[in-house]
C-alpha atoms as a PDB file:
ATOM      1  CA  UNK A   1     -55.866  56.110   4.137  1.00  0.00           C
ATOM      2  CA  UNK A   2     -54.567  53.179   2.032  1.00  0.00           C
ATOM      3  CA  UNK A   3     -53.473  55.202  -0.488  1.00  0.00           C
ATOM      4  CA  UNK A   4     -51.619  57.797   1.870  1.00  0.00           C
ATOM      5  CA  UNK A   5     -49.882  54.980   2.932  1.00  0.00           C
ATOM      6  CA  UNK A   6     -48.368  53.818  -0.509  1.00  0.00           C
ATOM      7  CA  UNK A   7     -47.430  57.442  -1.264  1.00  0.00           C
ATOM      8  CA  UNK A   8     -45.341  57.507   1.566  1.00  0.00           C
ATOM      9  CA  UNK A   9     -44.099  54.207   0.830  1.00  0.00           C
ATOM     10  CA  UNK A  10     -43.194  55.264  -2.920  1.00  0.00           C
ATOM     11  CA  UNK A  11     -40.977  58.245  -1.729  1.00  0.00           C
ATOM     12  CA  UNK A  12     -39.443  55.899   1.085  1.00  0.00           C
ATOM     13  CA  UNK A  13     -38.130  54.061  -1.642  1.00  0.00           C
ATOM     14  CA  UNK A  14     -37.512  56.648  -3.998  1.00  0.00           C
ATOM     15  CA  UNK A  15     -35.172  58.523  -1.220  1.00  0.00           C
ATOM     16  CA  UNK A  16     -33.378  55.348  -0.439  1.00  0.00           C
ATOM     17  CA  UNK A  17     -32.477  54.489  -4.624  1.00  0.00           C
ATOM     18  CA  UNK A  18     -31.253  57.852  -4.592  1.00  0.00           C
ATOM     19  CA  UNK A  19     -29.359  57.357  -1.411  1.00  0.00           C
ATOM     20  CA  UNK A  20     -27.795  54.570  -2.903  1.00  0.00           C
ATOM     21  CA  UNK A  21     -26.971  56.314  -5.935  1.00  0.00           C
ATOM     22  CA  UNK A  22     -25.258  58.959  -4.588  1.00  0.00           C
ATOM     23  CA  UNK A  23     -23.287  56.258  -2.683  1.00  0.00           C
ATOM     24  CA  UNK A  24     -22.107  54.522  -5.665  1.00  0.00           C
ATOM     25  CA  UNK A  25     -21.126  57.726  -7.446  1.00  0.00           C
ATOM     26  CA  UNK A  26     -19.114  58.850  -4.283  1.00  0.00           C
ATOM     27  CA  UNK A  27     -17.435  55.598  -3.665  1.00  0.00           C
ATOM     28  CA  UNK A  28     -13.781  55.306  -3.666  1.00  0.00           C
ATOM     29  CA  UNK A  29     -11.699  54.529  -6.753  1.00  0.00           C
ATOM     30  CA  UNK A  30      -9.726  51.118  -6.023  1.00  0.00           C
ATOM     31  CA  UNK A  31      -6.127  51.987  -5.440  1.00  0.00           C
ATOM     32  CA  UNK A  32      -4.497  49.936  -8.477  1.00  0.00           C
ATOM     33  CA  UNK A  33      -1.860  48.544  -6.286  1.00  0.00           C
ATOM     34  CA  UNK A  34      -3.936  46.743  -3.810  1.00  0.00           C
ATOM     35  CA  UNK A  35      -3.530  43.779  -2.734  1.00  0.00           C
ATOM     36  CA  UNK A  36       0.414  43.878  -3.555  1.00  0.00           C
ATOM     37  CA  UNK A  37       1.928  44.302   0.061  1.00  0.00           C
ATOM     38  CA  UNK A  38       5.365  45.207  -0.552  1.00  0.00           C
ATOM     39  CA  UNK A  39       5.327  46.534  -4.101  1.00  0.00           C
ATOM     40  CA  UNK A  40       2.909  48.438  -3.647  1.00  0.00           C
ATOM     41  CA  UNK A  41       4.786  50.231  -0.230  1.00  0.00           C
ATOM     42  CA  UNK A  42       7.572  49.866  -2.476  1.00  0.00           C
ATOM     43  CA  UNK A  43       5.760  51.637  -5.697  1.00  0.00           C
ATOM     44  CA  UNK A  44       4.152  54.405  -2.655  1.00  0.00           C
ATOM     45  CA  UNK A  45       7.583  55.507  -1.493  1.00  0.00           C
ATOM     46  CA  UNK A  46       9.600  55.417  -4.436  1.00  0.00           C
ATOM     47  CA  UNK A  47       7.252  57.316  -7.013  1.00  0.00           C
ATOM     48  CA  UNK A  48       4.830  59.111  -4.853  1.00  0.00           C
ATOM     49  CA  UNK A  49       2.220  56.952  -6.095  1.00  0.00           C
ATOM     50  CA  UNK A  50       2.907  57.949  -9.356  1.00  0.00           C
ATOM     51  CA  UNK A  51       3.989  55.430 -12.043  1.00  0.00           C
ATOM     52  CA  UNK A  52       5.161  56.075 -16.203  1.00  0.00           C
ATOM     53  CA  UNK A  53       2.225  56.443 -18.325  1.00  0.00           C
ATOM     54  CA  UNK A  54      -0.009  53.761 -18.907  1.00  0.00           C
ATOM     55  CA  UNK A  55       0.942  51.404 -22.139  1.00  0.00           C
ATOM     56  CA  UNK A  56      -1.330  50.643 -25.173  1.00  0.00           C
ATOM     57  CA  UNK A  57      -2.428  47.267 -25.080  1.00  0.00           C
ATOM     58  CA  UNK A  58       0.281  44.975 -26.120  1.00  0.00           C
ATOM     59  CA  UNK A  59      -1.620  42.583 -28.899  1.00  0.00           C
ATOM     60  CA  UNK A  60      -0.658  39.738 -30.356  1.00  0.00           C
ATOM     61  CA  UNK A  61       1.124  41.059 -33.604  1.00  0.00           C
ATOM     62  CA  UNK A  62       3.004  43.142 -31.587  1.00  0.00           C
ATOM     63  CA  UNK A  63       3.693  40.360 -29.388  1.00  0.00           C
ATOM     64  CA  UNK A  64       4.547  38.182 -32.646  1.00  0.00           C
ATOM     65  CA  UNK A  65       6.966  41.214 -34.059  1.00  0.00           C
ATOM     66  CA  UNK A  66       9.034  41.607 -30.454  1.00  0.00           C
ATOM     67  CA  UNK A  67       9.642  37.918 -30.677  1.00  0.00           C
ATOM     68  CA  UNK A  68      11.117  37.704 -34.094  1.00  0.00           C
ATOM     69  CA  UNK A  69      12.939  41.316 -32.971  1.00  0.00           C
ATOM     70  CA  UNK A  70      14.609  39.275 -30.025  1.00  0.00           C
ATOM     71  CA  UNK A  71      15.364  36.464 -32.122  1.00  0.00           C
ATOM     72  CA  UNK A  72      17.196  38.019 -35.060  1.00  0.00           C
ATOM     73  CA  UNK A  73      17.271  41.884 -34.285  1.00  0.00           C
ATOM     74  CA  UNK A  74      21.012  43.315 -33.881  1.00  0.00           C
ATOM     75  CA  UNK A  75      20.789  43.780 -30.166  1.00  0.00           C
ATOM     76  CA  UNK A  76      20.965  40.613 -29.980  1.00  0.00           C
ATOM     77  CA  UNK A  77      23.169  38.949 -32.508  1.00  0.00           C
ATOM     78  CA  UNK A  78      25.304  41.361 -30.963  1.00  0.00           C
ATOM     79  CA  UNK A  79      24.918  40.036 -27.384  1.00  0.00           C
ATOM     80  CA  UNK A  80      25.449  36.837 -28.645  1.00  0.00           C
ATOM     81  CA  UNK A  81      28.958  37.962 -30.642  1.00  0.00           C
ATOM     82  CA  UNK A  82      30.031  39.717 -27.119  1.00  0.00           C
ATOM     83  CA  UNK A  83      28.959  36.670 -24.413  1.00  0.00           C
ATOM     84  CA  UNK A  84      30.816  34.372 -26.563  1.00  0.00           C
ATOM     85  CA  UNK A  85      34.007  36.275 -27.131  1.00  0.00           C
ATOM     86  CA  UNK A  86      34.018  36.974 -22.826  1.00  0.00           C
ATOM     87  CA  UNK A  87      33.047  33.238 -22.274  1.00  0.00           C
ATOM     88  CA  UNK A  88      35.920  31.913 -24.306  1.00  0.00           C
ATOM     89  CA  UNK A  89      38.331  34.840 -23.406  1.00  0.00           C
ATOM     90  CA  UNK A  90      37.357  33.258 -19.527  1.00  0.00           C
ATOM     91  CA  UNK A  91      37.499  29.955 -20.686  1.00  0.00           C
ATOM     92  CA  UNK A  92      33.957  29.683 -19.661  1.00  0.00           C
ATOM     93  CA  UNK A  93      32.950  26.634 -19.716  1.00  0.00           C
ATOM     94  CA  UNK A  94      36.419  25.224 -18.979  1.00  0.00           C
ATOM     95  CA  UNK A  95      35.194  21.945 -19.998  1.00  0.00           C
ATOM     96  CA  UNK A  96      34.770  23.186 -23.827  1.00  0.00           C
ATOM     97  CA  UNK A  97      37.282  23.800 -26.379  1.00  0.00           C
ATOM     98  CA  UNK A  98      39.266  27.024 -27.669  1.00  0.00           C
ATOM     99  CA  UNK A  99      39.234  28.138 -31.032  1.00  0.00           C
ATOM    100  CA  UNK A 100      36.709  28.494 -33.263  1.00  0.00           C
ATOM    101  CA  UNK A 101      34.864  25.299 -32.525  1.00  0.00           C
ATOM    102  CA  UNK A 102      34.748  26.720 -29.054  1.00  0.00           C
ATOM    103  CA  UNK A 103      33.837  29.966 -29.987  1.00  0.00           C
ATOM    104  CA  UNK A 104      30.817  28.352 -31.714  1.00  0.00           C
ATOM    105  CA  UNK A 105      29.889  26.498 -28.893  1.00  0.00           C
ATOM    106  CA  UNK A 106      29.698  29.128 -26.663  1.00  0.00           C
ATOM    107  CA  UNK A 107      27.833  31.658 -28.960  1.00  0.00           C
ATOM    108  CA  UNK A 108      25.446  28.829 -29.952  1.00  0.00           C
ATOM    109  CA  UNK A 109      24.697  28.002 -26.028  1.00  0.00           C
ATOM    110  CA  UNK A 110      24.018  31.755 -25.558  1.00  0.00           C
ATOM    111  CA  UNK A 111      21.871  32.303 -28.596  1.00  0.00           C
ATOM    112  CA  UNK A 112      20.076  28.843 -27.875  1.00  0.00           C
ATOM    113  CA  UNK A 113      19.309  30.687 -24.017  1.00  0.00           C
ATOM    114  CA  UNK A 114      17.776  33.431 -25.531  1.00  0.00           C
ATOM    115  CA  UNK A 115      15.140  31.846 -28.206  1.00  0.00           C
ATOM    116  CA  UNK A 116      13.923  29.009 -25.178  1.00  0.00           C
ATOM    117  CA  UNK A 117      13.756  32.581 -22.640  1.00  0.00           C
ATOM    118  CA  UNK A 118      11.902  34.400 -26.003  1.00  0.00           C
ATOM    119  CA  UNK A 119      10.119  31.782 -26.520  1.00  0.00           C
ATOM    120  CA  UNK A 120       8.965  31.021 -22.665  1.00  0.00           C
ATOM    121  CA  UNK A 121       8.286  34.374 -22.741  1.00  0.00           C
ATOM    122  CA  UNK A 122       5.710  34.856 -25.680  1.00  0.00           C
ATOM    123  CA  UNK A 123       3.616  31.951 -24.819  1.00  0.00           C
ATOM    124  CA  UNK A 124       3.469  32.916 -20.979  1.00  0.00           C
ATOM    125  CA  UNK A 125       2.562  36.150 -21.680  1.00  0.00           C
ATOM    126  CA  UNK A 126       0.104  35.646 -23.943  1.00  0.00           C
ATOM    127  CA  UNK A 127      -1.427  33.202 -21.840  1.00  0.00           C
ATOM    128  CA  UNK A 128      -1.335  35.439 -18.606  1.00  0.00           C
ATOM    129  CA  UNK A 129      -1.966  38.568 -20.648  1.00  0.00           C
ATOM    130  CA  UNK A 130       1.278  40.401 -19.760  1.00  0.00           C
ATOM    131  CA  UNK A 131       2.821  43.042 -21.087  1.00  0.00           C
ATOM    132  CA  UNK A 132       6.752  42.198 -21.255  1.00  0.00           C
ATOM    133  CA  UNK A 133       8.337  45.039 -22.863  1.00  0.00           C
ATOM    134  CA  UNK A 134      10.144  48.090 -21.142  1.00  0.00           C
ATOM    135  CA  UNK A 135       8.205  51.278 -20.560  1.00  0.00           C
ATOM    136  CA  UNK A 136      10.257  53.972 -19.877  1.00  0.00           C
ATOM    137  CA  UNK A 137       9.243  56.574 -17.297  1.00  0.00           C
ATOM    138  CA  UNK A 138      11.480  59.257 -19.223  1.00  0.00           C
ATOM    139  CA  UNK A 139      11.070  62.239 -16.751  1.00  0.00           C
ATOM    140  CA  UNK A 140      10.722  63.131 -12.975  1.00  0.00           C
ATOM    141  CA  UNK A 141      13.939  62.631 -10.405  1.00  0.00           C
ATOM    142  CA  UNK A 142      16.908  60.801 -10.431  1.00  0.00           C
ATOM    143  CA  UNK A 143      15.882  58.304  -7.843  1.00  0.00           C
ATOM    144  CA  UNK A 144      12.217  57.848  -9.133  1.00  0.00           C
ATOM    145  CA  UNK A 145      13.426  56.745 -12.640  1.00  0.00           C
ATOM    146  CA  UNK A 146      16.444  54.775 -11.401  1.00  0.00           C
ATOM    147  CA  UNK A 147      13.738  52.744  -9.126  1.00  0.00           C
ATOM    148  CA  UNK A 148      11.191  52.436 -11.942  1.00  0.00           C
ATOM    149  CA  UNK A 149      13.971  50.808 -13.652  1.00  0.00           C
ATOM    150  CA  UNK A 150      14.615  48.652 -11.380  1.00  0.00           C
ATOM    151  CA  UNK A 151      10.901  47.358 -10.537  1.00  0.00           C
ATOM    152  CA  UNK A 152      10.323  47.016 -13.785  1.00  0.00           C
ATOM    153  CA  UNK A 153      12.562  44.360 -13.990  1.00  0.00           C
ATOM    154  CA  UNK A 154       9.284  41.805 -11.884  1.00  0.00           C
ATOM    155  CA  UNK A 155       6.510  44.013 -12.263  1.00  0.00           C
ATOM    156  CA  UNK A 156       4.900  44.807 -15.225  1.00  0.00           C
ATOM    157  CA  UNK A 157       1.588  48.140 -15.449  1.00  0.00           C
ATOM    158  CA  UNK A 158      -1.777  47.303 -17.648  1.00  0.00           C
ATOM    159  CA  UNK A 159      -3.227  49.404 -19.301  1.00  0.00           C
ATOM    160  CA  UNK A 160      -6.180  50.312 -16.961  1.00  0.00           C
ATOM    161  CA  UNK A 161      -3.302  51.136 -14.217  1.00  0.00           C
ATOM    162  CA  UNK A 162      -2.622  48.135 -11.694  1.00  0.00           C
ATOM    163  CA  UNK A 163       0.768  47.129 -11.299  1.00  0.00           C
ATOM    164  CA  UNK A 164       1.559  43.003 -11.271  1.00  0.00           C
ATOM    165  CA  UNK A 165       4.002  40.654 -10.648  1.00  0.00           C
ATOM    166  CA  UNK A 166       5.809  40.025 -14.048  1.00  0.00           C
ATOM    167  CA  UNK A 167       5.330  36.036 -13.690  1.00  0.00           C
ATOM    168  CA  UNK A 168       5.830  35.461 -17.516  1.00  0.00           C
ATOM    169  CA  UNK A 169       9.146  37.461 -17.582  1.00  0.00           C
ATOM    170  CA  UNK A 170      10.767  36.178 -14.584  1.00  0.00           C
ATOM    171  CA  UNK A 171       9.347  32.978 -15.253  1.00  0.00           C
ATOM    172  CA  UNK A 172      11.392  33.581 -18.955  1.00  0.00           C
ATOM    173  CA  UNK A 173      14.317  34.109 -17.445  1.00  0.00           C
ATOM    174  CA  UNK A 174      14.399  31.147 -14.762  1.00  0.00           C
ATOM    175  CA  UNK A 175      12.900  28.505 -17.126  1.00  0.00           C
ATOM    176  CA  UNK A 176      15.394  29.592 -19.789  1.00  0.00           C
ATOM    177  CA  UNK A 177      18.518  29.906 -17.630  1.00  0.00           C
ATOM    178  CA  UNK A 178      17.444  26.060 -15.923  1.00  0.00           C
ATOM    179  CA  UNK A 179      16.738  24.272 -19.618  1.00  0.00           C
ATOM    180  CA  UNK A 180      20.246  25.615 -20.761  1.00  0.00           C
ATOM    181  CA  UNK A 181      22.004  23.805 -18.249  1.00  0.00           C
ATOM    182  CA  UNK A 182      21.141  20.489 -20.656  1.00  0.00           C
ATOM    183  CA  UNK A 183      23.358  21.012 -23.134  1.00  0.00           C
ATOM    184  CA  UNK A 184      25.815  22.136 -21.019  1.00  0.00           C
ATOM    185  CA  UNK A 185      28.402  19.864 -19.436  1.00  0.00           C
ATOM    186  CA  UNK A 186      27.157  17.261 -17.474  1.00  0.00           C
ATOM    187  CA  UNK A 187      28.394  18.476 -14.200  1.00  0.00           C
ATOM    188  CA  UNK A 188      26.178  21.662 -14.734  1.00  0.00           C
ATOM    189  CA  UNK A 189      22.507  21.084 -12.673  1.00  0.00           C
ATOM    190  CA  UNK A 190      19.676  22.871 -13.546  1.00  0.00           C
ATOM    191  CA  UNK A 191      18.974  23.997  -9.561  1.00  0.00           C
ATOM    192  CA  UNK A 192      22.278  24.371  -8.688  1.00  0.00           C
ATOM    193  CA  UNK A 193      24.042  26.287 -11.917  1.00  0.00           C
ATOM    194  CA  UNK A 194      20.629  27.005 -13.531  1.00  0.00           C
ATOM    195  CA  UNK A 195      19.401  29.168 -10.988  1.00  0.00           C
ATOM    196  CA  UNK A 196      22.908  30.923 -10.462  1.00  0.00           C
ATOM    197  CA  UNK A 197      23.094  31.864 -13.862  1.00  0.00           C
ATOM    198  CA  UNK A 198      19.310  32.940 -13.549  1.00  0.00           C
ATOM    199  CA  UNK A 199      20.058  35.352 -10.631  1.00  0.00           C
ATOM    200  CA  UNK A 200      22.893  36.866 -12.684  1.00  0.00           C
ATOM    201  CA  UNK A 201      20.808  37.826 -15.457  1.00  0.00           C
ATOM    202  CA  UNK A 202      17.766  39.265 -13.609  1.00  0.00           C
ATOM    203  CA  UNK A 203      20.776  41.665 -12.094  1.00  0.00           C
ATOM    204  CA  UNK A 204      21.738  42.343 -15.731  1.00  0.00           C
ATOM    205  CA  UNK A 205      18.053  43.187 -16.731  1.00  0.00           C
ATOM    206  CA  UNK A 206      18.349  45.759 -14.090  1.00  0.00           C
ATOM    207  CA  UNK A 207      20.856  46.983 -15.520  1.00  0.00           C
ATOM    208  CA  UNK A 208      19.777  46.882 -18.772  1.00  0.00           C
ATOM    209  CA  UNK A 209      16.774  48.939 -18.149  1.00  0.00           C
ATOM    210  CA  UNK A 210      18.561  51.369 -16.129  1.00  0.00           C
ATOM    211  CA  UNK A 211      20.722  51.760 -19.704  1.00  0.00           C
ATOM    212  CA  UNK A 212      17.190  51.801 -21.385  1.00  0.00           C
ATOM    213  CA  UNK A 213      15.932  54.365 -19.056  1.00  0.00           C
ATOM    214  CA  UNK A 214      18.851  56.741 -20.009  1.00  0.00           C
ATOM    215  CA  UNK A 215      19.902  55.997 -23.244  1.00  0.00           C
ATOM    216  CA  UNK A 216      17.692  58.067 -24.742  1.00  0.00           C
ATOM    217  CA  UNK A 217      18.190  61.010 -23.331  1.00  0.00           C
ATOM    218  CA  UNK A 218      22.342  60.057 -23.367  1.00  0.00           C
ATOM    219  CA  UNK A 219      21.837  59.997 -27.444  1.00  0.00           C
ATOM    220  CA  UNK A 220      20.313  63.476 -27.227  1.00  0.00           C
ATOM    221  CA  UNK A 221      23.540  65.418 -25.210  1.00  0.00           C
ATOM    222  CA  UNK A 222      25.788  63.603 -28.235  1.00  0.00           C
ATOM    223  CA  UNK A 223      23.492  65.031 -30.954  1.00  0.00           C
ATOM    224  CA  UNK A 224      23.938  68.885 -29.284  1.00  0.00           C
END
């Protein structure tokens, strides 16, 4: 009798392990934009839930490489050469010279913005483990690349799929635009001036990786 009873109890549990294995295997994958309330309704009606391919994992090298790319790569020299020549055709700041003493304040001021954002930007991201270059989606609609572009610009895709707030980018580009403001001219505040100047260049990353985006496939209808 005793031993009927721990036969039956042996297959009781048996059936219910098994239960529970089956369980686990048939369990849900977790949606990789949970959690993210607006992006992710956002990322849902804009690509379908579908996103550009997953990047490699950005490591530190590379990490290393894209900061010494930003700081003395053409792309940016060339920024530099372009924001200065506006600025001082604009007289912007009014409160520096013209000429080429102005002229080198003004490109020095820009290129000083872009190693503190560069450098912001490389420790932050290491630190939070983001991944701050551009992924391009480079096919689908109009409207679905357009708007990856533009997310892209505060969200950022690990590897293993979820989608985050890009904290150590924006974070870049706010810190940057705020510590510039003290070697500009005195009446220039960080929260007041700072933060304008911030908002204008998150609309010109937008832009940027709208150009990004395209570019590519701009180059290739030259080349036919």
């Amino acid at each position: 009798m005793t031993g009927d009873v721990s036969r039956r109890s042996a297959r009781a549990r048996c059936v219910c392990s098994k239960s529970h294995i089956v369980e686990d295997t048939l369990a849900p994958v977790a949606d990789p934009t949970e959690g993210m309330g607006y992006f992710r309704l956002t990322l849902l009606v804009f690509y379908g839930g579908e996103l550009a391919a997953q990047p490699p994992p950005f490591t530190n090298r590379e990490r290393v490489r894209l900061y010494v790319r930003e700081l003395t790569g053409p792309e940016t020299l060339g920024r530099t050469a372009a924001v200065a020549l506006l600025a001082q055709a604009r007289d912007l700041p009014p409160d520096w010279p013209q000429g080429a003493r102005g002229l080198g304040y003004r490109a020095g001021s820009y290129y000083g913005l872009v190693a503190v954002d560069s450098s912001i930007k490389l420790g932050a991201g290491a630190l939070l483990g983001e991944d701050t270059r551009y992924k391009r989606m480079g096919e689908g609609s109009t409207a679905r690349r357009l708007m990856h572009a533009l997310i892209s610009t505060v969200v950022w895709r690990t590897p293993e799929g979820s989608i985050r707030p890009a904290l150590a980018r924006t974070g870049a580009l706010y810190g940057s635009s705020m510590i510039a403001m003290t070697w500009y001219p005195e009446r220039y505040t960080a929260f007041g001036d700072g933060l304008r100047i911030a908002n204008y260049r998150l609309a010109y990353s937008a832009g940027f990786n709208m150009f990004r985006e395209y570019w590519p496939d701009i180059r290739r209808l030259f080349r036919k």
